[in-house]
PDB file of N, CA and C in Angstrom:
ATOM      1  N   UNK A   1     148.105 220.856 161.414  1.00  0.00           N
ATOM      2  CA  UNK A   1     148.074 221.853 162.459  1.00  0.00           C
ATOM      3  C   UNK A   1     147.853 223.209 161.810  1.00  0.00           C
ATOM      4  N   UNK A   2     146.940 224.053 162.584  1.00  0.00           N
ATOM      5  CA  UNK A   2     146.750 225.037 162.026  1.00  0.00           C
ATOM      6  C   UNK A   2     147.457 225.993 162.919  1.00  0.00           C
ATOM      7  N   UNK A   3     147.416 227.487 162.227  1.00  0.00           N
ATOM      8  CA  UNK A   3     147.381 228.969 163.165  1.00  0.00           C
ATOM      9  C   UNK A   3     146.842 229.270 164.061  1.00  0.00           C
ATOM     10  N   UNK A   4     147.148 229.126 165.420  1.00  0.00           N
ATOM     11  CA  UNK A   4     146.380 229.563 166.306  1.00  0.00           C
ATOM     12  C   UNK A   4     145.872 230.701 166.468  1.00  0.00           C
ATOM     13  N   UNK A   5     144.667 231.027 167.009  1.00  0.00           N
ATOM     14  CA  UNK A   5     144.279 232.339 167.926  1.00  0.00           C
ATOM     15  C   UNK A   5     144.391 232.735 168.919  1.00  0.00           C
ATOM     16  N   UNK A   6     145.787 233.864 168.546  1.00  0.00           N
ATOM     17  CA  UNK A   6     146.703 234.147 169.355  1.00  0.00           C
ATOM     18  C   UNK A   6     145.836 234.913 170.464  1.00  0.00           C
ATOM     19  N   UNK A   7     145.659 235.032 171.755  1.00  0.00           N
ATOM     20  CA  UNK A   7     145.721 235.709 172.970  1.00  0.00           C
ATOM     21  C   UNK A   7     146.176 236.807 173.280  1.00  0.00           C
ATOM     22  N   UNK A   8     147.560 237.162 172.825  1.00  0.00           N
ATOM     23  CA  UNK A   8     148.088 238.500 172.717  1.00  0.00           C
ATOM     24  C   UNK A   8     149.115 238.784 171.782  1.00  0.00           C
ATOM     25  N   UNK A   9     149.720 239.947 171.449  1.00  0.00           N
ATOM     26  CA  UNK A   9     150.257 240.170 170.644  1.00  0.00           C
ATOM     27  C   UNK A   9     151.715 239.240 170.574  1.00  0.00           C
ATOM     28  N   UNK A  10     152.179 239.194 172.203  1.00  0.00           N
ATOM     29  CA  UNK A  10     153.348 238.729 172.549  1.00  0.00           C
ATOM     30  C   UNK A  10     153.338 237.126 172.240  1.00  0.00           C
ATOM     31  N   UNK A  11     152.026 236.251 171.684  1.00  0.00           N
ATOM     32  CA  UNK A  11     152.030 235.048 171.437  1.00  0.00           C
ATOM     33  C   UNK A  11     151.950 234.900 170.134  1.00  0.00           C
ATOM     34  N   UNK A  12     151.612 235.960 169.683  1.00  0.00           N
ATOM     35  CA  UNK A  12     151.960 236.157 168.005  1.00  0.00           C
ATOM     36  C   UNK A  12     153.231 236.281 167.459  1.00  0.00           C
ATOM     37  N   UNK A  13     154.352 237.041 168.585  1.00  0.00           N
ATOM     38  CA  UNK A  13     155.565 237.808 167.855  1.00  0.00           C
ATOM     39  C   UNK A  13     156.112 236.139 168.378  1.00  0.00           C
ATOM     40  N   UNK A  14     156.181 235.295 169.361  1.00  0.00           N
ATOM     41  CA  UNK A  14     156.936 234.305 170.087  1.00  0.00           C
ATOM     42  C   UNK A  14     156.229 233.311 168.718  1.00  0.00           C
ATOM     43  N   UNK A  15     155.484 233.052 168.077  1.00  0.00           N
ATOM     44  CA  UNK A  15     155.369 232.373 167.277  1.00  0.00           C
ATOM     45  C   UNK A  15     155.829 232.521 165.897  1.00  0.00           C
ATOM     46  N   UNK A  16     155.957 233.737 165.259  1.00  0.00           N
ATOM     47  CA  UNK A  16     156.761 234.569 164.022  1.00  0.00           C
ATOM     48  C   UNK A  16     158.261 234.574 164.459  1.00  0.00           C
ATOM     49  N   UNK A  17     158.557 234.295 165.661  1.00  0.00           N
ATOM     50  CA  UNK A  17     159.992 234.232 165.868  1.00  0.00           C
ATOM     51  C   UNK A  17     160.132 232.764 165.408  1.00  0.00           C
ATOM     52  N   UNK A  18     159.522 231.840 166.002  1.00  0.00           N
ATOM     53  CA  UNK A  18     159.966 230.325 165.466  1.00  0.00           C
ATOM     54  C   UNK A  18     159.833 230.217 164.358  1.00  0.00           C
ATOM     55  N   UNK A  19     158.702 231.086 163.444  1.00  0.00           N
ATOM     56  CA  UNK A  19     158.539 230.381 162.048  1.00  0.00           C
ATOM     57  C   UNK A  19     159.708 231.371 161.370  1.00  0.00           C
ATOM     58  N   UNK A  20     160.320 232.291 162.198  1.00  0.00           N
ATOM     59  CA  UNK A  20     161.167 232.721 161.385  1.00  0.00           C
ATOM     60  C   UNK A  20     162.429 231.887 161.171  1.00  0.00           C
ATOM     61  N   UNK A  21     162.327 231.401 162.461  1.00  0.00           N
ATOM     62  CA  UNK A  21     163.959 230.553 162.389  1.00  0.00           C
ATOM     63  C   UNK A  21     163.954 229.203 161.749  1.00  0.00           C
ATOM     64  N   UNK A  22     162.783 228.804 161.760  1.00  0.00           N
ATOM     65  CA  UNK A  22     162.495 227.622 161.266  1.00  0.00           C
ATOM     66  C   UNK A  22     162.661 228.065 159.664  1.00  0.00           C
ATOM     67  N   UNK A  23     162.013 229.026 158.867  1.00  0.00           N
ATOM     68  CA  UNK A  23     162.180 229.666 157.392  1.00  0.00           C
ATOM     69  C   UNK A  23     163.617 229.295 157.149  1.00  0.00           C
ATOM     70  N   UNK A  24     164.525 230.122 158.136  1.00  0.00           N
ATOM     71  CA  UNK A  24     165.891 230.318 157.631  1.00  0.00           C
ATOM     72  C   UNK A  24     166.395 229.543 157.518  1.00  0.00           C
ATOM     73  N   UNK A  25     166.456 228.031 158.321  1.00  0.00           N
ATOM     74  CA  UNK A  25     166.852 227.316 158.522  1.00  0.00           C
ATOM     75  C   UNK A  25     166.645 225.842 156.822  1.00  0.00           C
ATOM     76  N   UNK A  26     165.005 226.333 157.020  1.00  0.00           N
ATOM     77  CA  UNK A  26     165.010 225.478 155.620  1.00  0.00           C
ATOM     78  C   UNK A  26     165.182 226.111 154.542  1.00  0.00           C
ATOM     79  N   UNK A  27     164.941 227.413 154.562  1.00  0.00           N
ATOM     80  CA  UNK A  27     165.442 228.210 153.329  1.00  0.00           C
ATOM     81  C   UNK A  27     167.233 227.655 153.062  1.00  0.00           C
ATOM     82  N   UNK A  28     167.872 227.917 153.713  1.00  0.00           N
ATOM     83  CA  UNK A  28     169.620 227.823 154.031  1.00  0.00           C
ATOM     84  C   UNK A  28     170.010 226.116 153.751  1.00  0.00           C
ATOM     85  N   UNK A  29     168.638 225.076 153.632  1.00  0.00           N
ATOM     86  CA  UNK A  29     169.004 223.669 153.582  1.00  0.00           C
ATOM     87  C   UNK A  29     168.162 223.745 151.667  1.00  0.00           C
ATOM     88  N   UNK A  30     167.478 224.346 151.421  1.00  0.00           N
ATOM     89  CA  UNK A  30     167.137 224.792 149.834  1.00  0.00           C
ATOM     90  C   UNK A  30     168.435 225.484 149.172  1.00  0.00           C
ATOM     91  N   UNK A  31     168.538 226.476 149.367  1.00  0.00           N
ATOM     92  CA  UNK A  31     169.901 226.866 148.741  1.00  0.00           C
ATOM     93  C   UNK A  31     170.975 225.836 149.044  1.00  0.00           C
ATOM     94  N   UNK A  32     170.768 225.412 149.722  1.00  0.00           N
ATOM     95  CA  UNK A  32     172.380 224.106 149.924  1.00  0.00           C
ATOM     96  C   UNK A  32     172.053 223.359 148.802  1.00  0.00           C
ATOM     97  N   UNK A  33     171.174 222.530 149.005  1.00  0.00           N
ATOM     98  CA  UNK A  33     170.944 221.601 147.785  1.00  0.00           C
ATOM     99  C   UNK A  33     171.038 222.089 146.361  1.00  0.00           C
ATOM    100  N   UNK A  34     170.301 223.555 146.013  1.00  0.00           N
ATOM    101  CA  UNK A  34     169.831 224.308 144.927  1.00  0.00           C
ATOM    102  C   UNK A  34     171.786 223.983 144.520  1.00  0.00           C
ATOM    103  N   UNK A  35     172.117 225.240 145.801  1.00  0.00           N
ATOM    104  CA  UNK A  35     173.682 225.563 145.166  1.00  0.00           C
ATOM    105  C   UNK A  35     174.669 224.168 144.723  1.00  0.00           C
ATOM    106  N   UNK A  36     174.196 222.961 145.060  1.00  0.00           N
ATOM    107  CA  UNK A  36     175.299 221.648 145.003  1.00  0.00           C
ATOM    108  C   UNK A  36     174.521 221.650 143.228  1.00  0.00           C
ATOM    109  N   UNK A  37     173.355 220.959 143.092  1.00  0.00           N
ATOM    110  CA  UNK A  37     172.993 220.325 142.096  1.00  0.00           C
ATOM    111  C   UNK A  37     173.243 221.552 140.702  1.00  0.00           C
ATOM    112  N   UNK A  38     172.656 222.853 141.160  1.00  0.00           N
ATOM    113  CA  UNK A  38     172.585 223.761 140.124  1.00  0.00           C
ATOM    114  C   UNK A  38     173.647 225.155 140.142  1.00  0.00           C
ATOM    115  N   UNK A  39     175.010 224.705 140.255  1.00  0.00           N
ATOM    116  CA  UNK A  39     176.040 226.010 140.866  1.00  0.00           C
ATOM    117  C   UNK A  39     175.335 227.579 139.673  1.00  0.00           C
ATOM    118  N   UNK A  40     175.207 228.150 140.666  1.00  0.00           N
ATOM    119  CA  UNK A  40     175.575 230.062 139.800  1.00  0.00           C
ATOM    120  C   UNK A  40     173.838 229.972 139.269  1.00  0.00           C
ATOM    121  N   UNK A  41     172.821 229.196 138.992  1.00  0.00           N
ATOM    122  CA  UNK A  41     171.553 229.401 138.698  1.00  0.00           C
ATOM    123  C   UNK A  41     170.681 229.755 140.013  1.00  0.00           C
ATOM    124  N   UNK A  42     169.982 230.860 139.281  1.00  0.00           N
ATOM    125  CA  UNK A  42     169.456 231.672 140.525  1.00  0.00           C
ATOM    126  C   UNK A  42     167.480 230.430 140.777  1.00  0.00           C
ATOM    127  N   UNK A  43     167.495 231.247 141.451  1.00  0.00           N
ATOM    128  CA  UNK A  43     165.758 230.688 141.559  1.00  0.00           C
ATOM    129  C   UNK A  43     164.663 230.658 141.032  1.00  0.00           C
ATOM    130  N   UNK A  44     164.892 231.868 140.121  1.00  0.00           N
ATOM    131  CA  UNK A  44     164.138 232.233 139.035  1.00  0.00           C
ATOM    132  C   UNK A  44     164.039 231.407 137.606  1.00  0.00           C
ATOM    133  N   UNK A  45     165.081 230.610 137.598  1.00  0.00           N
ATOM    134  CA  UNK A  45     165.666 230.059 136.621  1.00  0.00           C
ATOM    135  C   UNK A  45     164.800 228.572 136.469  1.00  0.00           C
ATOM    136  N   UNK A  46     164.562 228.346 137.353  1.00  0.00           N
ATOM    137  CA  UNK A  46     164.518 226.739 137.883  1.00  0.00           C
ATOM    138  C   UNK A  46     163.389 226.609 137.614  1.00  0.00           C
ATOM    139  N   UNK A  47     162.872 225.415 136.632  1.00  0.00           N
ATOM    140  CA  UNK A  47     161.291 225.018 136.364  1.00  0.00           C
ATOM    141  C   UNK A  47     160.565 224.622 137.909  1.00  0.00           C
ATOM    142  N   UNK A  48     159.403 224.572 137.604  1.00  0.00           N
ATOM    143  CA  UNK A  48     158.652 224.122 138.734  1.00  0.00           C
ATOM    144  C   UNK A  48     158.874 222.893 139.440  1.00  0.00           C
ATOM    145  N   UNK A  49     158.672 221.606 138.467  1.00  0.00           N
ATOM    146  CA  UNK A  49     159.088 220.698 138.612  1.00  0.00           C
ATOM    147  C   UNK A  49     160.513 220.014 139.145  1.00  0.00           C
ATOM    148  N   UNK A  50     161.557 221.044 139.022  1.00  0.00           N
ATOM    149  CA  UNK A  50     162.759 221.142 139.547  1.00  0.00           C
ATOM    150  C   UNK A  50     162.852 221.934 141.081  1.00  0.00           C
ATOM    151  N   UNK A  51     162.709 222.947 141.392  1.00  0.00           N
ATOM    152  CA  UNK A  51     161.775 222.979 142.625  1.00  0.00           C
ATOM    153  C   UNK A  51     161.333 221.855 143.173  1.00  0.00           C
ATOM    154  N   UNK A  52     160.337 221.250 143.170  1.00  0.00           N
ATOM    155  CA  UNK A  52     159.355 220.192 143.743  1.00  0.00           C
ATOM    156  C   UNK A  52     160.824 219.153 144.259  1.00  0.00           C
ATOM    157  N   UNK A  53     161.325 219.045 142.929  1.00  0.00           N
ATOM    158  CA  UNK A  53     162.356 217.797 143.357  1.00  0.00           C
ATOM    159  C   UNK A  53     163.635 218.458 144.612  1.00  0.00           C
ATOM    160  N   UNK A  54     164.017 219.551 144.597  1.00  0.00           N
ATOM    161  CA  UNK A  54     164.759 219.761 145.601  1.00  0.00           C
ATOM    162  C   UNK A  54     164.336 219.788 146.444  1.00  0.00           C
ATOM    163  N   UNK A  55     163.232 220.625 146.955  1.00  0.00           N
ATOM    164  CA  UNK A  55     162.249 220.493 148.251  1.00  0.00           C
ATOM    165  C   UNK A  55     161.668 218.893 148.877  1.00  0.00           C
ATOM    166  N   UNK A  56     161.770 218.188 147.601  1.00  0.00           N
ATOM    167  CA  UNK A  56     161.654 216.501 147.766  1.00  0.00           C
ATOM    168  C   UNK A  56     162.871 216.231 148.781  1.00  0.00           C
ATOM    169  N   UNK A  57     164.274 216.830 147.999  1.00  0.00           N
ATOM    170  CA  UNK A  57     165.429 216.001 148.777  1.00  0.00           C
ATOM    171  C   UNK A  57     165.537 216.621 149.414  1.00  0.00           C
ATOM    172  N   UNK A  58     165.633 218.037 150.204  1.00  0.00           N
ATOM    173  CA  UNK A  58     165.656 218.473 151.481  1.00  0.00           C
ATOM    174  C   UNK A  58     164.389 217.462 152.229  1.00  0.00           C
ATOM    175  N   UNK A  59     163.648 217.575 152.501  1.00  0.00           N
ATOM    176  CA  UNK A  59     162.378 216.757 152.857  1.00  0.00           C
ATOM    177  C   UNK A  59     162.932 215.083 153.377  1.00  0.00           C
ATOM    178  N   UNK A  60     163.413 214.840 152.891  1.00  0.00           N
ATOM    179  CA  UNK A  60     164.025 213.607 152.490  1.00  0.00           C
ATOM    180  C   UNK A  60     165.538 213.614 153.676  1.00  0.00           C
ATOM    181  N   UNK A  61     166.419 214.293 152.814  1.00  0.00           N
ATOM    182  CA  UNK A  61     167.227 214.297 153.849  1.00  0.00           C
ATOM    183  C   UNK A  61     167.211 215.008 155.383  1.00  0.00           C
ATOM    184  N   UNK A  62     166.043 215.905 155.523  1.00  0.00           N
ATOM    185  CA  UNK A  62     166.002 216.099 157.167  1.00  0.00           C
ATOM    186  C   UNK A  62     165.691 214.881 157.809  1.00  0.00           C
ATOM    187  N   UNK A  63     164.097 214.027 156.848  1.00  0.00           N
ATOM    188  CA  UNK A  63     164.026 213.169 157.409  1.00  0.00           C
ATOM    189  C   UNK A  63     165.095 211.864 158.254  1.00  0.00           C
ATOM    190  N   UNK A  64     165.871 211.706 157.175  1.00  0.00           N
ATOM    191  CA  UNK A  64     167.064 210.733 157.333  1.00  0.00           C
ATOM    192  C   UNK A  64     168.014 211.209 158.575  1.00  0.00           C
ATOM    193  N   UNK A  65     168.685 212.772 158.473  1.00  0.00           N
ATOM    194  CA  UNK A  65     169.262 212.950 159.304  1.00  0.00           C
ATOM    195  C   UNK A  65     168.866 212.906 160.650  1.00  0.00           C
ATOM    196  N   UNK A  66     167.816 213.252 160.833  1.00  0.00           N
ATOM    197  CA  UNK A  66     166.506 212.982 161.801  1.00  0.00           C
ATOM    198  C   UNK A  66     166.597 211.729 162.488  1.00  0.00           C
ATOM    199  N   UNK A  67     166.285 210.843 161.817  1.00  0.00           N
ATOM    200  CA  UNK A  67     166.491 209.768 162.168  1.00  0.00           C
ATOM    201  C   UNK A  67     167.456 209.156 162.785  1.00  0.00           C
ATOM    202  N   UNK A  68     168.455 209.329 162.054  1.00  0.00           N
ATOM    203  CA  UNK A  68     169.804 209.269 161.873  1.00  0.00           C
ATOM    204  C   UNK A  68     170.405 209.636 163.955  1.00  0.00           C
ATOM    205  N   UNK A  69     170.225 211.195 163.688  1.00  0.00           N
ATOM    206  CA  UNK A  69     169.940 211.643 164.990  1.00  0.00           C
ATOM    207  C   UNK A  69     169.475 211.093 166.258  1.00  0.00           C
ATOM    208  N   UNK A  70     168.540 210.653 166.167  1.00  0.00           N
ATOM    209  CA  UNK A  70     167.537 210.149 167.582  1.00  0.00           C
ATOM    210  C   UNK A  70     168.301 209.298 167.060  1.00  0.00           C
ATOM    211  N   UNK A  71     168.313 208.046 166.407  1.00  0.00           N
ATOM    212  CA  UNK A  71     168.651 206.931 166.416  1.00  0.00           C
ATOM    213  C   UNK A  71     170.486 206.463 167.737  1.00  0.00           C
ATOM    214  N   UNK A  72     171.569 207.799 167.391  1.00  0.00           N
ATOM    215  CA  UNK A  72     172.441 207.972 167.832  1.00  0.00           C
ATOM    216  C   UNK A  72     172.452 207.978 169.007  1.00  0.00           C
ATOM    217  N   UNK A  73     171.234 209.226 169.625  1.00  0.00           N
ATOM    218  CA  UNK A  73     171.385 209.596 171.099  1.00  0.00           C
ATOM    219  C   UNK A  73     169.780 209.439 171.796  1.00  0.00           C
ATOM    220  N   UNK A  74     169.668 208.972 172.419  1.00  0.00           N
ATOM    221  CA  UNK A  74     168.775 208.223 173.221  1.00  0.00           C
ATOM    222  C   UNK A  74     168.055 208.952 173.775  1.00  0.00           C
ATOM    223  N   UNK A  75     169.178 210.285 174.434  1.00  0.00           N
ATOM    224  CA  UNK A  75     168.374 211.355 175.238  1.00  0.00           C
ATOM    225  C   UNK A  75     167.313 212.526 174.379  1.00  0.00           C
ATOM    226  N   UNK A  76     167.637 212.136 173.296  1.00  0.00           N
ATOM    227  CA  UNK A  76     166.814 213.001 172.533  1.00  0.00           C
ATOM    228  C   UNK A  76     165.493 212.415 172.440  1.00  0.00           C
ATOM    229  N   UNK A  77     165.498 211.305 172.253  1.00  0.00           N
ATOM    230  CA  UNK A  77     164.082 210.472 171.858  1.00  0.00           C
ATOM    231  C   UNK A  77     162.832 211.132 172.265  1.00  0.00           C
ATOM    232  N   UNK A  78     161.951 210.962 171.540  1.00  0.00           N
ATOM    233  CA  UNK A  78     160.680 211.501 171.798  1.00  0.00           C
ATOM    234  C   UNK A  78     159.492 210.904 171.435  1.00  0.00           C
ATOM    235  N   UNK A  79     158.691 210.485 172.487  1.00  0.00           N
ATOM    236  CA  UNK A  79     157.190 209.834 172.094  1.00  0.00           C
ATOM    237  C   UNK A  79     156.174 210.417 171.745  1.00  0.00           C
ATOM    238  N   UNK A  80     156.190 211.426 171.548  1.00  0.00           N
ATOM    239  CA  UNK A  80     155.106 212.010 170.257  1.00  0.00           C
ATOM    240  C   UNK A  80     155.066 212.127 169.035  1.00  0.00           C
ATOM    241  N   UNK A  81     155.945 211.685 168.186  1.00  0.00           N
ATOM    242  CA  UNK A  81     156.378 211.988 166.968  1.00  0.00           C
ATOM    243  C   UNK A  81     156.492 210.267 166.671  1.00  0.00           C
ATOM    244  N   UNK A  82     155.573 210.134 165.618  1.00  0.00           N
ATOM    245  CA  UNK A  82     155.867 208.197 164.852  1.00  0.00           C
ATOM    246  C   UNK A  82     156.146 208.919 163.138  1.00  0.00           C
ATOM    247  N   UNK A  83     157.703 208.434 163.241  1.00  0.00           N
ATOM    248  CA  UNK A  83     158.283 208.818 161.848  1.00  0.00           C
ATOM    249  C   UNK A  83     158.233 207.550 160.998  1.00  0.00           C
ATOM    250  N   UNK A  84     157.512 208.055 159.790  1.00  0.00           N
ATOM    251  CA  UNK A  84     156.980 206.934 159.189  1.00  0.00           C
ATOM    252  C   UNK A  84     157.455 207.455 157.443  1.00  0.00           C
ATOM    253  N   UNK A  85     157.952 207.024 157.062  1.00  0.00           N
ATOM    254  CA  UNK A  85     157.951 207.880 155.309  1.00  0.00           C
ATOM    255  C   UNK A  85     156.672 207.573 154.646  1.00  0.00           C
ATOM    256  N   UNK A  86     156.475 208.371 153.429  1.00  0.00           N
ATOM    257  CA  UNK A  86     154.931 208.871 153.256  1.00  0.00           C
ATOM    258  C   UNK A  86     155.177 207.127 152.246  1.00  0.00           C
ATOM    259  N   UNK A  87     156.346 206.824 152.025  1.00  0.00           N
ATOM    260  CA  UNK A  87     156.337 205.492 150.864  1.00  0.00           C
ATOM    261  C   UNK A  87     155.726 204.221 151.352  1.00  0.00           C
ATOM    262  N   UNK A  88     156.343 204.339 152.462  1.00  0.00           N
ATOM    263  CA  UNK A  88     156.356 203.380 153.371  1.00  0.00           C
ATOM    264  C   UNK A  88     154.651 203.254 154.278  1.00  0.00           C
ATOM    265  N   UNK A  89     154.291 204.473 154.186  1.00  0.00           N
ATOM    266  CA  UNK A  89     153.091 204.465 154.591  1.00  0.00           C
ATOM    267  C   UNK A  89     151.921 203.660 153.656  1.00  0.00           C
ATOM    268  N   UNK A  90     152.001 204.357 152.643  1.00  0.00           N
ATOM    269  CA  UNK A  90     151.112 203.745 151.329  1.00  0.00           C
ATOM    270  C   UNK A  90     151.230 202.660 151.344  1.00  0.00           C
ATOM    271  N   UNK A  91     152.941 202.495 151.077  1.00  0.00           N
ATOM    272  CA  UNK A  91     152.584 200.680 150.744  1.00  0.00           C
ATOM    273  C   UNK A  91     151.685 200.039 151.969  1.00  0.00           C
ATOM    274  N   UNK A  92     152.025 200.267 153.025  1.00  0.00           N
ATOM    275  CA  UNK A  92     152.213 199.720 154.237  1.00  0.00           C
ATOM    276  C   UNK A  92     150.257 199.821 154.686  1.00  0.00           C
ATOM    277  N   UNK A  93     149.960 201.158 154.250  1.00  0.00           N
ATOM    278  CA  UNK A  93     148.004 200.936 154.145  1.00  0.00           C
ATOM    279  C   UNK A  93     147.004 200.132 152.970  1.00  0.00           C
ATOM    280  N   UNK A  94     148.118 200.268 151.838  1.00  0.00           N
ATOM    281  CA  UNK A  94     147.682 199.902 150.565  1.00  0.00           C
ATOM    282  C   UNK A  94     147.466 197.929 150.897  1.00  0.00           C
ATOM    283  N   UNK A  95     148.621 197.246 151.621  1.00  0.00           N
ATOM    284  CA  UNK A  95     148.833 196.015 152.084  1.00  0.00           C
ATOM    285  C   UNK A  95     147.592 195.872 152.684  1.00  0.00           C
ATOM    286  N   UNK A  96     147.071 196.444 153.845  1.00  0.00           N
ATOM    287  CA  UNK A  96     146.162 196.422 155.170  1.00  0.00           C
ATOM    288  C   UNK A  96     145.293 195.991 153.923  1.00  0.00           C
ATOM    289  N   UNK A  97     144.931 197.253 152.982  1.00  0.00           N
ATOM    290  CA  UNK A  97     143.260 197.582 152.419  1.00  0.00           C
ATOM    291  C   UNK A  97     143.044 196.039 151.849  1.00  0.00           C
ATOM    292  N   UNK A  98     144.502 195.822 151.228  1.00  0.00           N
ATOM    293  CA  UNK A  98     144.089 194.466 150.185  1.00  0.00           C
ATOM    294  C   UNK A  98     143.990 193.151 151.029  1.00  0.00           C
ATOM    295  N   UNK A  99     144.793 193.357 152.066  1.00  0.00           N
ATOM    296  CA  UNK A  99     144.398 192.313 153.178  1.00  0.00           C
ATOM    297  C   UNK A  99     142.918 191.757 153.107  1.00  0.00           C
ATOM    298  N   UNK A 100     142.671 192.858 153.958  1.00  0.00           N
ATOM    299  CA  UNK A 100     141.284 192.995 154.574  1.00  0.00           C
ATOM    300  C   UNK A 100     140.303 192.747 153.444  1.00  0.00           C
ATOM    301  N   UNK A 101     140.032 193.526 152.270  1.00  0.00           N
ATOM    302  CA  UNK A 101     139.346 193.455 151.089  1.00  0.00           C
ATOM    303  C   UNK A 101     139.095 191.360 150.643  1.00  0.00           C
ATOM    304  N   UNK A 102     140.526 191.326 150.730  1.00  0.00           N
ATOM    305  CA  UNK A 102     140.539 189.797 150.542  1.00  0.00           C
ATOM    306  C   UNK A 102     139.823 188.744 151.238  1.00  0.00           C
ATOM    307  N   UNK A 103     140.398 189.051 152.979  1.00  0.00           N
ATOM    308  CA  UNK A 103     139.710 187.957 153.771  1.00  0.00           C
ATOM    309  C   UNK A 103     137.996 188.497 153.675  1.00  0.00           C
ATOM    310  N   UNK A 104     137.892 189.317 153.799  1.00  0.00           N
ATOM    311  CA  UNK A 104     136.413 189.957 153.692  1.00  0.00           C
ATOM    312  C   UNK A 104     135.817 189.287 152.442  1.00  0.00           C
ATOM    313  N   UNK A 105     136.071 189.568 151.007  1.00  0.00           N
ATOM    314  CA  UNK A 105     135.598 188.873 149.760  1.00  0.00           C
ATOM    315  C   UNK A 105     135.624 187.723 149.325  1.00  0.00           C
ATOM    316  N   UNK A 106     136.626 187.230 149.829  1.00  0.00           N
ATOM    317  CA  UNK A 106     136.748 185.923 149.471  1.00  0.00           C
ATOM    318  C   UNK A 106     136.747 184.514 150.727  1.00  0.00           C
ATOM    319  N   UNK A 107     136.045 185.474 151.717  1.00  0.00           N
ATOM    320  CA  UNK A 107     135.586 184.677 152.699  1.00  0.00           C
ATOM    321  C   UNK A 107     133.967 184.042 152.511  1.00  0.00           C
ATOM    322  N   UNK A 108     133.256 182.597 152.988  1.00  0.00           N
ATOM    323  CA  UNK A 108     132.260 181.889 152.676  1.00  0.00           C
ATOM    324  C   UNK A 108     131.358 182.698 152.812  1.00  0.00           C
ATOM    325  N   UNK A 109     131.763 182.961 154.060  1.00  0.00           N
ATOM    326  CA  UNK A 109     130.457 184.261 154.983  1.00  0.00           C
ATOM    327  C   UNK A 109     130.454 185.786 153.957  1.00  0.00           C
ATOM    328  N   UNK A 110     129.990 186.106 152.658  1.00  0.00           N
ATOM    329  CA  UNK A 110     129.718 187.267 152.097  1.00  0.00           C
ATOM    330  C   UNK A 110     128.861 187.412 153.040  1.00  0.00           C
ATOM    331  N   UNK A 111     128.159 188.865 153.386  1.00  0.00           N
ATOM    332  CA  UNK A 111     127.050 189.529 153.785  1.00  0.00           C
ATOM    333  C   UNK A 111     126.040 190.065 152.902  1.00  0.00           C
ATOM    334  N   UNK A 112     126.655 190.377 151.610  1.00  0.00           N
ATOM    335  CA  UNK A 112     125.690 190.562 150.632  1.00  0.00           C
ATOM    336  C   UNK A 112     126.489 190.176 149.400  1.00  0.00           C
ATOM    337  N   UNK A 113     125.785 189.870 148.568  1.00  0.00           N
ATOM    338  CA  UNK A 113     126.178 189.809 146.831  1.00  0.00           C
ATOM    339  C   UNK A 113     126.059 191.056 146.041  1.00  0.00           C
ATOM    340  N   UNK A 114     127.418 191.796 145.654  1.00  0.00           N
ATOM    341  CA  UNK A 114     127.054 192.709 144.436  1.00  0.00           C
ATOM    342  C   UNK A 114     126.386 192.608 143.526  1.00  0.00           C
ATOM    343  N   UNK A 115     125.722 193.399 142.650  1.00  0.00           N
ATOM    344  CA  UNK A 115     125.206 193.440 141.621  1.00  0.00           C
ATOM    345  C   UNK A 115     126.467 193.443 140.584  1.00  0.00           C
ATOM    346  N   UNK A 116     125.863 192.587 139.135  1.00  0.00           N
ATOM    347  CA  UNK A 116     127.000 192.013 138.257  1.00  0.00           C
ATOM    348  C   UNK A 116     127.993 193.115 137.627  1.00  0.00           C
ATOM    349  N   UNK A 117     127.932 194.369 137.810  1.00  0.00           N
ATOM    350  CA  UNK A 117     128.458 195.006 137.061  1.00  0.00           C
ATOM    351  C   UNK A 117     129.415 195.851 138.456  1.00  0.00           C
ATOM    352  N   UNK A 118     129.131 195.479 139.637  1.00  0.00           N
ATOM    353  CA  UNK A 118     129.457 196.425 140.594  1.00  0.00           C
ATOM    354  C   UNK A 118     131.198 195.265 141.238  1.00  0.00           C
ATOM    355  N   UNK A 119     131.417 194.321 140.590  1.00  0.00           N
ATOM    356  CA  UNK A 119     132.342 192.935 141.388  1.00  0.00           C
ATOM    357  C   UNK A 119     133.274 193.378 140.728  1.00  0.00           C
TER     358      UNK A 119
END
């Protein structure tokens, strides 16, 4: 999803209001994690790669709680949203490709023969 082109100013500020609260909100779930795993080290401190991994487990645990959530209360549920983890996805397309690749290749009916260096 991209940035829209806002219409008026007032659909600009109503949209900088959500991404503000939405910021604080994951900013405030970064420092939670930052402050458990790394007490008194500031942000500056922290390799890149260490970064990546907290933003992993925030990521991670909204997902879960998320889940977690709808799963509890019913009235929340929502049919636009198919929560899928990105792991679970891969494997789960990676299966399809080799499926398909299989019955396709190693079915009687080829449609064409590769060339020897291309199999």
């Amino acid at each position: 999803m991209s940035i829209p082109n806002f219409k008026t100013n007032h659909d600009w500020e109503a949209f900088a209001s959500i991404f503000d609260s939405r910021w604080h909100c994951k900013k405030a779930l970064l420092d939670r994690i930052k402050d458990d795993l790394y007490p008194g080290c500031s942000w500056e401190n922290l390799q890149p790669k260490t970064l990546q991994v907290i933003n992993d487990i925030v990521q991670s645990m909204v997902y879960d709680t998320e889940s977690d959530f709808l799963l509890n209360r019913p009235e929340y549920k929502r049919y636009d949203d198919i929560f899928i983890s990105q792991r679970t996805f891969k494997e789960d397309v990676t299966e399809a490709l080799l499926e398909a690749n299989q019955k396709f290749w190693n079915s009687p009916e080829k449609p064409f023969d590769l060339p020897e260096g291309d199999q």
